[in-house]
Protein backbone atom coordinates (compact mmCIF):
# COMPACT_ATOMS: atom_id res chain seq x y z
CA UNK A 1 99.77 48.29 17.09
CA UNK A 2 99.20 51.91 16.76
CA UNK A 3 100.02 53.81 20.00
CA UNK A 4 96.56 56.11 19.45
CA UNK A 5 93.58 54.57 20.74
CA UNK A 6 95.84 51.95 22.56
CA UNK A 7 93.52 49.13 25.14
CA UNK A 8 95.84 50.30 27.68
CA UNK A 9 96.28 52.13 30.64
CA UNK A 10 99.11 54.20 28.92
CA UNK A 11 97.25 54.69 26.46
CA UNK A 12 95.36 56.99 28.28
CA UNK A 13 97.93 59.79 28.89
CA UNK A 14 99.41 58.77 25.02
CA UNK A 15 95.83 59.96 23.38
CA UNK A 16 95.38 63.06 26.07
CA UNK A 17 98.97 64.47 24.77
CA UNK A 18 98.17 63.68 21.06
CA UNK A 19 94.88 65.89 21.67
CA UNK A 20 95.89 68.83 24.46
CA UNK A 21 99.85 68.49 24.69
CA UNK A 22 99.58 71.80 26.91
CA UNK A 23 96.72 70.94 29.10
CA UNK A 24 97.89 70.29 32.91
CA UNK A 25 98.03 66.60 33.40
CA UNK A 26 99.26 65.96 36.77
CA UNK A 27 100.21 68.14 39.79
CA UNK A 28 102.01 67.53 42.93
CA UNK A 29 102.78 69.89 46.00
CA UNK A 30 105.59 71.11 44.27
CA UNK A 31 105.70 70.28 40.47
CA UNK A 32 102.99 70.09 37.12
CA UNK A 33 103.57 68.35 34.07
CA UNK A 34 101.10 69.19 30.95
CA UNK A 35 100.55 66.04 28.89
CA UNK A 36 102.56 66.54 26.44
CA UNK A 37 105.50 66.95 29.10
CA UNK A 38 104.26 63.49 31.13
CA UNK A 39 104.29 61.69 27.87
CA UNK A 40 107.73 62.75 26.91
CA UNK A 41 109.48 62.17 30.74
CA UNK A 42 107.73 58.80 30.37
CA UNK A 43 109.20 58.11 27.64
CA UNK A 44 112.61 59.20 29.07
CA UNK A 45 112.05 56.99 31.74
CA UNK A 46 111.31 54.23 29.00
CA UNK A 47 114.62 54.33 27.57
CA UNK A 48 116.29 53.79 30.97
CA UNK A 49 114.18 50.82 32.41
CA UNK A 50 115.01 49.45 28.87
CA UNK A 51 118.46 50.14 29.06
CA UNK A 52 118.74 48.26 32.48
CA UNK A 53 117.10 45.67 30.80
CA UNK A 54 113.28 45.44 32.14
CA UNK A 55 110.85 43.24 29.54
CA UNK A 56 107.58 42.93 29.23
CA UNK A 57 105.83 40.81 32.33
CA UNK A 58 109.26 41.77 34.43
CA UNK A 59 107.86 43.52 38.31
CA UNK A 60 108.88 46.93 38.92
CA UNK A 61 108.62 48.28 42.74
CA UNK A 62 107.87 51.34 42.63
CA UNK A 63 108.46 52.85 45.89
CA UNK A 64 108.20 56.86 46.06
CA UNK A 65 106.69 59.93 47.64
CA UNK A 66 103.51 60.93 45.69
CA UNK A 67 105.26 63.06 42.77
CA UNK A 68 104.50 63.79 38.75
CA UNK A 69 107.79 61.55 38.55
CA UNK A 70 105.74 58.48 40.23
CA UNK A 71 103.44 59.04 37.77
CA UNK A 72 105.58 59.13 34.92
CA UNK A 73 107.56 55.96 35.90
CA UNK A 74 104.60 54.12 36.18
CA UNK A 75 104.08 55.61 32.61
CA UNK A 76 107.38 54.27 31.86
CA UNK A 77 106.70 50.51 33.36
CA UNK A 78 103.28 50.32 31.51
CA UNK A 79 105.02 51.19 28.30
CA UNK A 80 107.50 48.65 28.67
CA UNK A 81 104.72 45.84 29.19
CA UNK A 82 106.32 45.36 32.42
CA UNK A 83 103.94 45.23 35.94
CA UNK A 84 103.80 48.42 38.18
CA UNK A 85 103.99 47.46 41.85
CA UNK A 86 103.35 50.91 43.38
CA UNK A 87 104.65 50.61 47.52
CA UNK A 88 104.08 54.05 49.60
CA UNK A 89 106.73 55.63 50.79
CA UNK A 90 105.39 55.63 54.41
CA UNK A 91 106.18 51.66 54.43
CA UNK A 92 109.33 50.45 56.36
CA UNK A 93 111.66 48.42 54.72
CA UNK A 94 110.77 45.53 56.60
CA UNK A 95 107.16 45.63 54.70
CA UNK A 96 108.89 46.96 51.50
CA UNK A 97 111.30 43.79 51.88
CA UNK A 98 108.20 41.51 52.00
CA UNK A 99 106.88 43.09 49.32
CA UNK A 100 109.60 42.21 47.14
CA UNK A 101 110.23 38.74 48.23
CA UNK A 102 106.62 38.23 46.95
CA UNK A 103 106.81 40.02 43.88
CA UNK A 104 110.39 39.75 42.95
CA UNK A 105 110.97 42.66 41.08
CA UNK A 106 113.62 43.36 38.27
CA UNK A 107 114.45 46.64 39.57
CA UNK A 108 113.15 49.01 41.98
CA UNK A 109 112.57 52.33 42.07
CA UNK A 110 113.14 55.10 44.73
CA UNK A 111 113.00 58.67 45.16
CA UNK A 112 115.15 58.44 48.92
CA UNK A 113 118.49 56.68 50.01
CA UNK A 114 116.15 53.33 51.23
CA UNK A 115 117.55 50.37 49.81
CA UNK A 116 115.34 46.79 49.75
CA UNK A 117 118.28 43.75 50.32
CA UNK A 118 118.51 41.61 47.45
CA UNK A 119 117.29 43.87 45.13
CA UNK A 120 118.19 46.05 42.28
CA UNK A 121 117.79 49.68 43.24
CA UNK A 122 117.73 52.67 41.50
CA UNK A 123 116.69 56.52 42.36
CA UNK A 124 114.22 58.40 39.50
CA UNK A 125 116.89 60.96 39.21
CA UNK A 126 119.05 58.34 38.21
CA UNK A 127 117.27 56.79 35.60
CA UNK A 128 116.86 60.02 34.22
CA UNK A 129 120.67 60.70 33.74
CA UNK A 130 121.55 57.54 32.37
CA UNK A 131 118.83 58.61 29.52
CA UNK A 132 120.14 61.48 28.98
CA UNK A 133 123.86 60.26 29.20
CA UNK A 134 122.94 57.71 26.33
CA UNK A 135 121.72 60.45 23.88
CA UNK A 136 124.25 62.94 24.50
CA UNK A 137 127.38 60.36 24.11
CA UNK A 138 125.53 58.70 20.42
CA UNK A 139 125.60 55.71 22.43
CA UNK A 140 122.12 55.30 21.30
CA UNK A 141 121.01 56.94 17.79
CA UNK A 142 117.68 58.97 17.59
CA UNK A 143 116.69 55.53 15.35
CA UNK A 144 117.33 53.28 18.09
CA UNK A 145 116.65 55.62 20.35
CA UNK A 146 113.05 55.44 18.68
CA UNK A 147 112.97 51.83 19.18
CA UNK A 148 113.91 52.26 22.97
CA UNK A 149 110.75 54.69 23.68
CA UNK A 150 108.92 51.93 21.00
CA UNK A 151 105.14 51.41 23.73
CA UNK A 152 105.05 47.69 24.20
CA UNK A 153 101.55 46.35 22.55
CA UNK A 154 98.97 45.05 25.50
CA UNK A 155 96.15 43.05 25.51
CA UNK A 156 93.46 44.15 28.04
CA UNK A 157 94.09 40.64 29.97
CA UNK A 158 97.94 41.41 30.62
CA UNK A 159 98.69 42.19 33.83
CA UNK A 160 99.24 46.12 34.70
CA UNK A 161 99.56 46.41 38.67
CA UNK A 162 99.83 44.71 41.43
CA UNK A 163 98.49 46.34 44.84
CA UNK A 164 99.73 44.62 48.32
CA UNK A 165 96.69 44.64 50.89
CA UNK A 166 97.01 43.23 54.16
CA UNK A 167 97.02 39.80 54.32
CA UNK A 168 94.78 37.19 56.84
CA UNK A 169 98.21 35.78 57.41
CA UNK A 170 100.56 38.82 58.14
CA UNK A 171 102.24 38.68 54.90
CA UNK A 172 100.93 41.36 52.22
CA UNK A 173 99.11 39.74 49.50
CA UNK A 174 99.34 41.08 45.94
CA UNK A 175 96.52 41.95 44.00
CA UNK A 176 97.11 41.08 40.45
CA UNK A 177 94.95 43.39 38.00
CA UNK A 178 95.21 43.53 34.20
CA UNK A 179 94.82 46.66 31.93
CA UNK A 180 91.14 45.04 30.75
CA UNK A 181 90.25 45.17 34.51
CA UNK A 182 91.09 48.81 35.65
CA UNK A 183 89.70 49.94 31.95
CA UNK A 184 86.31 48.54 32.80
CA UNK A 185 85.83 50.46 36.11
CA UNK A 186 87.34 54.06 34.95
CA UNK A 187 85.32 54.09 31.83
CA UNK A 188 82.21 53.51 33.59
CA UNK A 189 83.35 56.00 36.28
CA UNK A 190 84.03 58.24 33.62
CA UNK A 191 80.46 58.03 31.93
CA UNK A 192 78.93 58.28 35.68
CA UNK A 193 80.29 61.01 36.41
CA UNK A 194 80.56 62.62 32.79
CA UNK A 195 84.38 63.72 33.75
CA UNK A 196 85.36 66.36 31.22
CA UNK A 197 89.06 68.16 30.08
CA UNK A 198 88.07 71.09 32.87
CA UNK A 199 87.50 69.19 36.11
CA UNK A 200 90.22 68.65 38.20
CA UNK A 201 90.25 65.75 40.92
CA UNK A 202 92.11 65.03 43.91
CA UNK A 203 94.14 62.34 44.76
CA UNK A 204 94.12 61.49 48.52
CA UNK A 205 94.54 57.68 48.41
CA UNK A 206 97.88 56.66 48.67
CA UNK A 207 99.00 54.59 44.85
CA UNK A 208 99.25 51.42 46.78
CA UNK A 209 95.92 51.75 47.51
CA UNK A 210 92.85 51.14 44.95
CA UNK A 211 90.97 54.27 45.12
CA UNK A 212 94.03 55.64 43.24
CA UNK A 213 93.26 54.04 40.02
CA UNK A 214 90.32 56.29 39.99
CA UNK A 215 92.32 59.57 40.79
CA UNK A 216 95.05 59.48 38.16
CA UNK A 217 93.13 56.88 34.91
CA UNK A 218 89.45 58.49 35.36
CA UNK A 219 91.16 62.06 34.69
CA UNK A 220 93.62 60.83 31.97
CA UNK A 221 90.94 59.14 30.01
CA UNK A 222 89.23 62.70 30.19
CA UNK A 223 91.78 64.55 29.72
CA UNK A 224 91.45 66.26 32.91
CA UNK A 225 94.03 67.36 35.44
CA UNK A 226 95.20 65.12 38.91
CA UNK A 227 96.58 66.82 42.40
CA UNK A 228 98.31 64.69 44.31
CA UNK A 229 97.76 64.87 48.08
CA UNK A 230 100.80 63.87 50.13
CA UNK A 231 101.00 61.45 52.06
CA UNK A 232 101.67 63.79 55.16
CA UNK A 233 99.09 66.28 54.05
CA UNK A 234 96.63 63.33 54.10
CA UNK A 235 96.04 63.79 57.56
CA UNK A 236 96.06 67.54 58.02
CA UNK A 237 92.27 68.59 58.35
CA UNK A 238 92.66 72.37 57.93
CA UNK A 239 95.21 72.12 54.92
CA UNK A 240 93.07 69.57 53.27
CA UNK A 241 90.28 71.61 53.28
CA UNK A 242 92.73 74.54 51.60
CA UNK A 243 93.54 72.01 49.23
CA UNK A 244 90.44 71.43 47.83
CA UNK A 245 89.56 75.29 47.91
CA UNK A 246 92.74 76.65 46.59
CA UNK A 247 93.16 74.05 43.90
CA UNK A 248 89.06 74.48 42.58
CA UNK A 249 88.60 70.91 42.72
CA UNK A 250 85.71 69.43 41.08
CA UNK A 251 85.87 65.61 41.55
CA UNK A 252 86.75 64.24 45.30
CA UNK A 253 87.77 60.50 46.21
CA UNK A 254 88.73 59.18 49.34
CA UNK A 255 87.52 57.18 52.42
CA UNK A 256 84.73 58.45 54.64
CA UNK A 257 87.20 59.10 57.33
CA UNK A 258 89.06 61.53 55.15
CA UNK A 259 85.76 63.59 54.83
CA UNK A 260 85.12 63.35 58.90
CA UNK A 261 88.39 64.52 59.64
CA UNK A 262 88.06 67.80 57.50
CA UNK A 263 84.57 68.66 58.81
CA UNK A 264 85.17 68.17 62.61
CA UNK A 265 88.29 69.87 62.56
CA UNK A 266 88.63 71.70 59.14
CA UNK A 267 85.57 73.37 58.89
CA UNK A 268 84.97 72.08 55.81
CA UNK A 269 81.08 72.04 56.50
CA UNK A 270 81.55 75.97 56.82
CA UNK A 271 83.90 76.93 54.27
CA UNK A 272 81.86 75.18 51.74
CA UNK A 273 82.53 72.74 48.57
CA UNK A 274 84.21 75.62 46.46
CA UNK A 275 83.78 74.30 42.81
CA UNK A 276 83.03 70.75 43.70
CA UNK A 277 80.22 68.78 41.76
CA UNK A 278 81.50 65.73 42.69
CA UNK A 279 82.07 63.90 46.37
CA UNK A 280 82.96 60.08 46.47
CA UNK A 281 83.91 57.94 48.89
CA UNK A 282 84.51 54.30 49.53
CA UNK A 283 86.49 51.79 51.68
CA UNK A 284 84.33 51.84 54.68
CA UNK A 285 80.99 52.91 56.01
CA UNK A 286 80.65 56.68 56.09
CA UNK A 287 78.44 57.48 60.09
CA UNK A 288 74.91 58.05 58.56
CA UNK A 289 74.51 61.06 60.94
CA UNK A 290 77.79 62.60 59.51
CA UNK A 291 76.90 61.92 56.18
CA UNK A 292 73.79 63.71 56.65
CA UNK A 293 75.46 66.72 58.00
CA UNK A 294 77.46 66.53 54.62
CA UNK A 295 74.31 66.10 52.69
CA UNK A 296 73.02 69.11 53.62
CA UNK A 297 75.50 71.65 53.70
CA UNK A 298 76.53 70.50 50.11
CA UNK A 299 73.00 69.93 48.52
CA UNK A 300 74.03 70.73 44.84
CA UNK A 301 76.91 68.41 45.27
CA UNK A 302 76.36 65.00 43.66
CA UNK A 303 77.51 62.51 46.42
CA UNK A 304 78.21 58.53 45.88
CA UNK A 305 79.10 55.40 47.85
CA UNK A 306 81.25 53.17 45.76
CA UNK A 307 81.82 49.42 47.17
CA UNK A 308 84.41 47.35 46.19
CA UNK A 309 87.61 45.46 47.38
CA UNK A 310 90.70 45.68 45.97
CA UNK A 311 90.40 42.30 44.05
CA UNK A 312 87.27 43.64 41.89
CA UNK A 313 87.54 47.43 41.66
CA UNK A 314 84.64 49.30 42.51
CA UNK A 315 81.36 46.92 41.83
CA UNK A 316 79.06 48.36 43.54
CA UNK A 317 77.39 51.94 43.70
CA UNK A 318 74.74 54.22 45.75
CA UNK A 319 74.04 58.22 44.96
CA UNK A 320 73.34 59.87 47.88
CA UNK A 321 70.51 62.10 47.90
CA UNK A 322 67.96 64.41 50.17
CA UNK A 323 65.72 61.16 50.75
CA UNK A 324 68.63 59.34 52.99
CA UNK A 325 68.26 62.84 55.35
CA UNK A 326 66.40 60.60 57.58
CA UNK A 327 68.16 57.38 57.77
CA UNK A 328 69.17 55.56 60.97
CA UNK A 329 71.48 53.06 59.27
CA UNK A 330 74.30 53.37 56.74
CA UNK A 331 73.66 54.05 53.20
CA UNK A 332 73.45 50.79 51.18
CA UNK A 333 76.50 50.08 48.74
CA UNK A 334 73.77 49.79 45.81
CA UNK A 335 73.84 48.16 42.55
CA UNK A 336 76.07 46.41 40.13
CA UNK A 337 78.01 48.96 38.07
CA UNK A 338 80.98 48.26 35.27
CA UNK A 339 79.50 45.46 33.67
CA UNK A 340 79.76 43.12 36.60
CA UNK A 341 77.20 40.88 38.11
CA UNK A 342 76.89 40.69 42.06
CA UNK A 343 75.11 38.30 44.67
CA UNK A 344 74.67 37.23 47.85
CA UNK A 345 75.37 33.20 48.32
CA UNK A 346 73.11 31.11 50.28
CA UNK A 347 75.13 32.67 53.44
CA UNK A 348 74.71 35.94 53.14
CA UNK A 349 78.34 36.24 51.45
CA UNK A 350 78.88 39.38 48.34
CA UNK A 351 80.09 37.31 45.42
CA UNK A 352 81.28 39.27 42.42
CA UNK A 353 82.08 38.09 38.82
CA UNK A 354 82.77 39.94 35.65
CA UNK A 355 85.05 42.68 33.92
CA UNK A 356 86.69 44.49 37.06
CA UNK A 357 87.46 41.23 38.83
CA UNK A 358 91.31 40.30 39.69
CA UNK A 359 93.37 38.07 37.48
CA UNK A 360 94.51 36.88 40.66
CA UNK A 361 96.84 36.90 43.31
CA UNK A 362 100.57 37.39 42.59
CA UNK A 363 102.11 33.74 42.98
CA UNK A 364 98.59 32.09 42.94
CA UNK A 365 96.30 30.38 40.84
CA UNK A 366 94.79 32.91 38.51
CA UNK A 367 91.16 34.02 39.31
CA UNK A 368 88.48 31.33 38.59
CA UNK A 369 84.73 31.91 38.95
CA UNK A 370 83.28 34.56 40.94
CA UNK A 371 85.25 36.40 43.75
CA UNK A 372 84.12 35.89 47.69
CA UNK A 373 84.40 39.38 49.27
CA UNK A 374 84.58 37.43 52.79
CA UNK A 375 82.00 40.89 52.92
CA UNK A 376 78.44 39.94 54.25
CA UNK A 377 75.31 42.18 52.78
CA UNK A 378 71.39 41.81 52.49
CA UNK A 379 69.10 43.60 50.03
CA UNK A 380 66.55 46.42 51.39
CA UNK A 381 62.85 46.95 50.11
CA UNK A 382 64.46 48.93 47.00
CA UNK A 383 66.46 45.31 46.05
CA UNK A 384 69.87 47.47 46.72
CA UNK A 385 72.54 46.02 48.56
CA UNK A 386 73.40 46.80 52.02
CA UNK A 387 76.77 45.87 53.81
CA UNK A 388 76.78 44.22 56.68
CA UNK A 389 79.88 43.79 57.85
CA UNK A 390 82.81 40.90 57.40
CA UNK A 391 82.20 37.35 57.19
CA UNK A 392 85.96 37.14 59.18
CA UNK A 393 84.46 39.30 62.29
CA UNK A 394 81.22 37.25 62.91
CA UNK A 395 81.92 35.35 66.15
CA UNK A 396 80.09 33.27 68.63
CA UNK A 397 78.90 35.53 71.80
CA UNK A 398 76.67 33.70 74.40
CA UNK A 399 76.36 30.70 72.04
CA UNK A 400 74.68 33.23 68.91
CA UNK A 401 76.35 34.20 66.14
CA UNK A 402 77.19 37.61 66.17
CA UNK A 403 77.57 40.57 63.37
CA UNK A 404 79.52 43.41 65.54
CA UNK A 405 78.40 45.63 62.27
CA UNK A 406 74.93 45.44 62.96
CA UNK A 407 75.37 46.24 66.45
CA UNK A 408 77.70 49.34 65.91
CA UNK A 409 74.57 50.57 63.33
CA UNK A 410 72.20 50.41 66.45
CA UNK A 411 74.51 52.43 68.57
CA UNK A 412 74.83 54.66 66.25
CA UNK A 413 71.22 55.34 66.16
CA UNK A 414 71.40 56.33 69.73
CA UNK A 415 71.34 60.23 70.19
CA UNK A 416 74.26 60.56 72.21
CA UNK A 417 77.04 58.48 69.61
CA UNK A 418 78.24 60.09 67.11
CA UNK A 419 80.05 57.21 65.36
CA UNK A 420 80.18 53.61 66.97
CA UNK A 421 82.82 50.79 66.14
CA UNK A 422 82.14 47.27 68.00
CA UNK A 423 84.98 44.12 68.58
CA UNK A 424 84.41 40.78 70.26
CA UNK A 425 87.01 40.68 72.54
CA UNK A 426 87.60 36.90 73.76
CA UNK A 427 86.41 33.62 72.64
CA UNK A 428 84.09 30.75 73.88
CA UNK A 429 82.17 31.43 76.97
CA UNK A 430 84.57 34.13 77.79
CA UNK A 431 83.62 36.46 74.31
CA UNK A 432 82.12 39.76 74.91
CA UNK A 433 80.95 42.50 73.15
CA UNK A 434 83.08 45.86 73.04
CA UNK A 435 81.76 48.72 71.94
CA UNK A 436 83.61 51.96 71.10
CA UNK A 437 81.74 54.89 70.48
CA UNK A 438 82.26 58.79 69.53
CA UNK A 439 80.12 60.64 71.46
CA UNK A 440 78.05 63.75 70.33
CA UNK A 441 79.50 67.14 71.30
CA UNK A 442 78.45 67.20 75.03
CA UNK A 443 77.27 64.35 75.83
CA UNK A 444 78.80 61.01 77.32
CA UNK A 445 76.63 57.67 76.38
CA UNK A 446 76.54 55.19 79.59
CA UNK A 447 76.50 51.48 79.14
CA UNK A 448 73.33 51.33 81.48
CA UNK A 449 71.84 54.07 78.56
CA UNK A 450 73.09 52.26 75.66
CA UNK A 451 72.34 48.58 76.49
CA UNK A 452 68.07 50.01 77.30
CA UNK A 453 68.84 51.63 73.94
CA UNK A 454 70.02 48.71 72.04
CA UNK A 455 67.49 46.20 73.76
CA UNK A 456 64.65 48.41 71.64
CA UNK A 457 66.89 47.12 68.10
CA UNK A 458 68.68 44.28 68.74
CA UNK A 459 67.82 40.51 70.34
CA UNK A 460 69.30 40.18 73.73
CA UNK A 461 71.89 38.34 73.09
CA UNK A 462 73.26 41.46 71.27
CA UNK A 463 73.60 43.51 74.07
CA UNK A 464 77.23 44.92 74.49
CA UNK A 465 79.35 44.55 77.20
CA UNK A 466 80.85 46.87 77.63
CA UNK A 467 81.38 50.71 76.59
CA UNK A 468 84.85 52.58 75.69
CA UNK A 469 84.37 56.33 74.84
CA UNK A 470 86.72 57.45 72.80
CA UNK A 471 87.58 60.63 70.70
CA UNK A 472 88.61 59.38 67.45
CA UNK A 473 89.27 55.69 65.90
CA UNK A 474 92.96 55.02 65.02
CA UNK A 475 93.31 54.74 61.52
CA UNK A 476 95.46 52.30 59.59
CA UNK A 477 97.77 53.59 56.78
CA UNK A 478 94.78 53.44 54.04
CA UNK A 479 92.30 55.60 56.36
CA UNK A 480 90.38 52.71 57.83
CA UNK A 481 89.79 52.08 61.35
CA UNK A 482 92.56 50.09 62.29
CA UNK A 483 90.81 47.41 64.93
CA UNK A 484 94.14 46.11 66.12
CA UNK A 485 95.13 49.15 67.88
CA UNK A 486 91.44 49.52 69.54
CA UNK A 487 92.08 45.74 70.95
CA UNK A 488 94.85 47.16 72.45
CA UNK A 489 92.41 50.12 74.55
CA UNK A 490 90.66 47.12 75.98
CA UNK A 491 93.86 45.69 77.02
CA UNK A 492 95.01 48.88 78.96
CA UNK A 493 91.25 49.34 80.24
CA UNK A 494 90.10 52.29 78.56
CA UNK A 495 86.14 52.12 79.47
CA UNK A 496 83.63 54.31 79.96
């Protein structure tokens, strides 16, 4: 098979260096590589994961900082046919460790002295020298040496990556998707958002995490150039916002939390977009009211909510415009994009089917008729989806069934909460409803308040418990609010 035009995710960076070999490709805090310069250290890297004697279908653990040499071993581990298994460098080896168990990989990779038991591992710098080492002794002729950077053929249903998420269980599960499946979803992204050679998006989302197919394929099918954002930077308000100034980004991508975080304590609302045309986010609900405030200081800035798990891509989509100014609710998730067809079952459950969905989970049966989210949604006047929250967190409260998503929308309705999260904390007759709410600047919301408020939206049955004002969620790892650690504020007896 010809490597030009390749139905691959390598492919990608292969036909970008064959047109612009100069043109910036990928850039980290420290280090850019044109494409011309990614394709070749991939290759490089080739030769060594062949040398150490990875095949096609073999795992490779990838687990790194966010660096152009990440990048170009997962180059590498495409090329070879073999299955990228991208792992954060933030995890502790105990995670790492269960990671590998699951996925028992052939080698992994590392760019610091942490070592997974049981396992082949090797540092980047490392498989760089033994490269080099084999051309500079003729242990390996410039013929062979051809064969060894030879791309491994792919057929869009092989297998390409596997993502751990967080499992119902406590073990990580891995999320099995082929090169047909990420394709699908970044060249519709592509076409939505007409990405072209001169934009240049972010990367925020860590590569263990889904919203980085996006970041680093949808600007290597365009030819365009990728920042990485650190993992510590992540979290830095006033340097993100620099970030996206300093490095005239056009194209943004993260979780609605990211965004938050950089207008209440970046001033990103005040400094302004910069060059951006572009603002997406997806992973969680973005507060309507500080979505609006977004809306409106950036109103020539296209803005879109994507929807999607991690077993289907992005499947879902919703432009944000001037007409959801006056919203009380969240913005609905939309319509079917990327060739995929999605429903709601007789339950209210979001089933999806079609190009973007999972081959399967690693170690499981492969992927067999449509996907259950486990995500509950309902359509609005417009037919356009709206989520509603997990199937998993419905509970029984005073002998109802209860959607804690619904109520957190009516809080946040209320004048005085900013953003509004709600748990049921106990079970049987002993379940309550927590909720735990950002306030507006100034103002503290009351139970007595909020439960009047709520009785005005909700049945009464709905009325929450109980009130904890708090100054922040705690986020996990991937941005979202990590409802674990807010059980825990009820436990110490943080109310209002």
């Amino acid at each position: 098979m010809s490597r030009k035009g390749s139905p691959s995710l390598y492919g990608l960076v292969v036909d970008a260096a064959a047109r612009t070999p100069d043109a910036l490709a990928v850039h980290d805090l420290v280090t850019g590589l044109g494409y011309g310069a990614l394709d070749a250290r991939a290759d490089t890297y080739l030769a060594a994961l062949r040398g150490r004697g990875i095949r096609p279908g073999d795992r490779v653990l990838v687990w790194t900082d966010k660096t152009t040499e990440a990048v170009a071993v997962a180059q590498a581990v495409l090329r070879c046919g073999a299955i990228h298994v991208p792992v954060p460098r933030g995890n502790p080896p105990d995670r790492v460790a269960r990671i590998a168990a699951d996925a028992r990989p052939a080698l992994v990779v590392t760019d610091h002295d942490g070592r997974v038991p049981g396992t082949a591992c090797v540092p980047c710098e490392d498989l760089l020298r033994e490269a080099d080492l084999l051309r500079e002794a003729d242990l390996l002729p410039e013929a062979a040496y051809g064969r060894a950077t030879a791309h491994h053929p792919v057929r869009p249903s092989d297998p390409a990556y596997i993502l751990y998420t967080s499992g119902s269980t406590g073990t990580p599960k891995g999320v099995c998707l082929s090169h047909g499946n990420a394709l699908a979803f970044v060249d519709w992204a592509c076409r939505e958002l007409d990405l072209r050679a001169s934009d240049r998006l972010a990367n925020h989302a860590a590569f263990g995490f889904d919203l980085s197919v996006f970041d680093l394929y949808g600007a290597f099918r365009a030819g365009a150039s990728v920042h990485l954002v650190g993992e510590t930077l992540a979290q830095a308000a006033g340097p993100l916002v620099d970030f996206l100034l300093e490095r005239r980004i056009t194209v943004w991508y993260s979780v609605p939390s990211a965004l938050v975080l950089m207008a209440e304590y970046g001033e990103l609302l005040e400094q302004g977009p910069g060059v951006l045309r572009a603002c997406v986010f997806a992973g969680e609900p973005f507060p309507p009211k500080r979505l609006q405030d977004l809306r409106r200081a950036w109103p020539g800035v296209r803005m879109l909510n994507w929807y999607g798990p991690t077993e289907t891509n992005v499947c879902t989509s919703y432009e944000v415009t001037a007409a959801d100014l006056t919203r009380t609710t969240p913005v609905p998730i939309g319509a079917p994009v990327a060739g995929d067809t999605v429903w709601l079952d007789d339950d209210g459950e979001i089933l999806v089917s079609g190009p973007t969905v999972m081959l399967g989970y690693w170690g499981g049966e492969p992927q067999a008729g449509p996907y259950r989210t486990g995500d509950l949604g309902r359509y609005d006047a417009d037919g356009l989806l709206e989520y509603r929250g997990r199937a998993d967190d419905m509970a029984k409260v005073r002998g109802y069934r209860i959607e804690p998503a619904e109520v957190a929308g009516a809080l946040v309705a209320h004048e005085s909460v900013r953003d509004a999260v709600v748990l049921v904390v106990g079970t049987g007759l002993d379940a309550r409803l927590h909720a735990f709410v950002v306030p507006e600047p100034g103002r503290t919301p009351e139970l007595a308040e909020l439960r009047r408020h709520c009785a005005v939206l909700l049945p009464p049955y709905m009325t929450v418990d109980a009130v904890h004002v708090v100054g922040g969620f705690p986020r996990t790892p991937n941005g979202k609010v990590d409802r674990a650690a807010l059980g825990g504020l009820v436990a110490r007896g943080v109310h209002a």
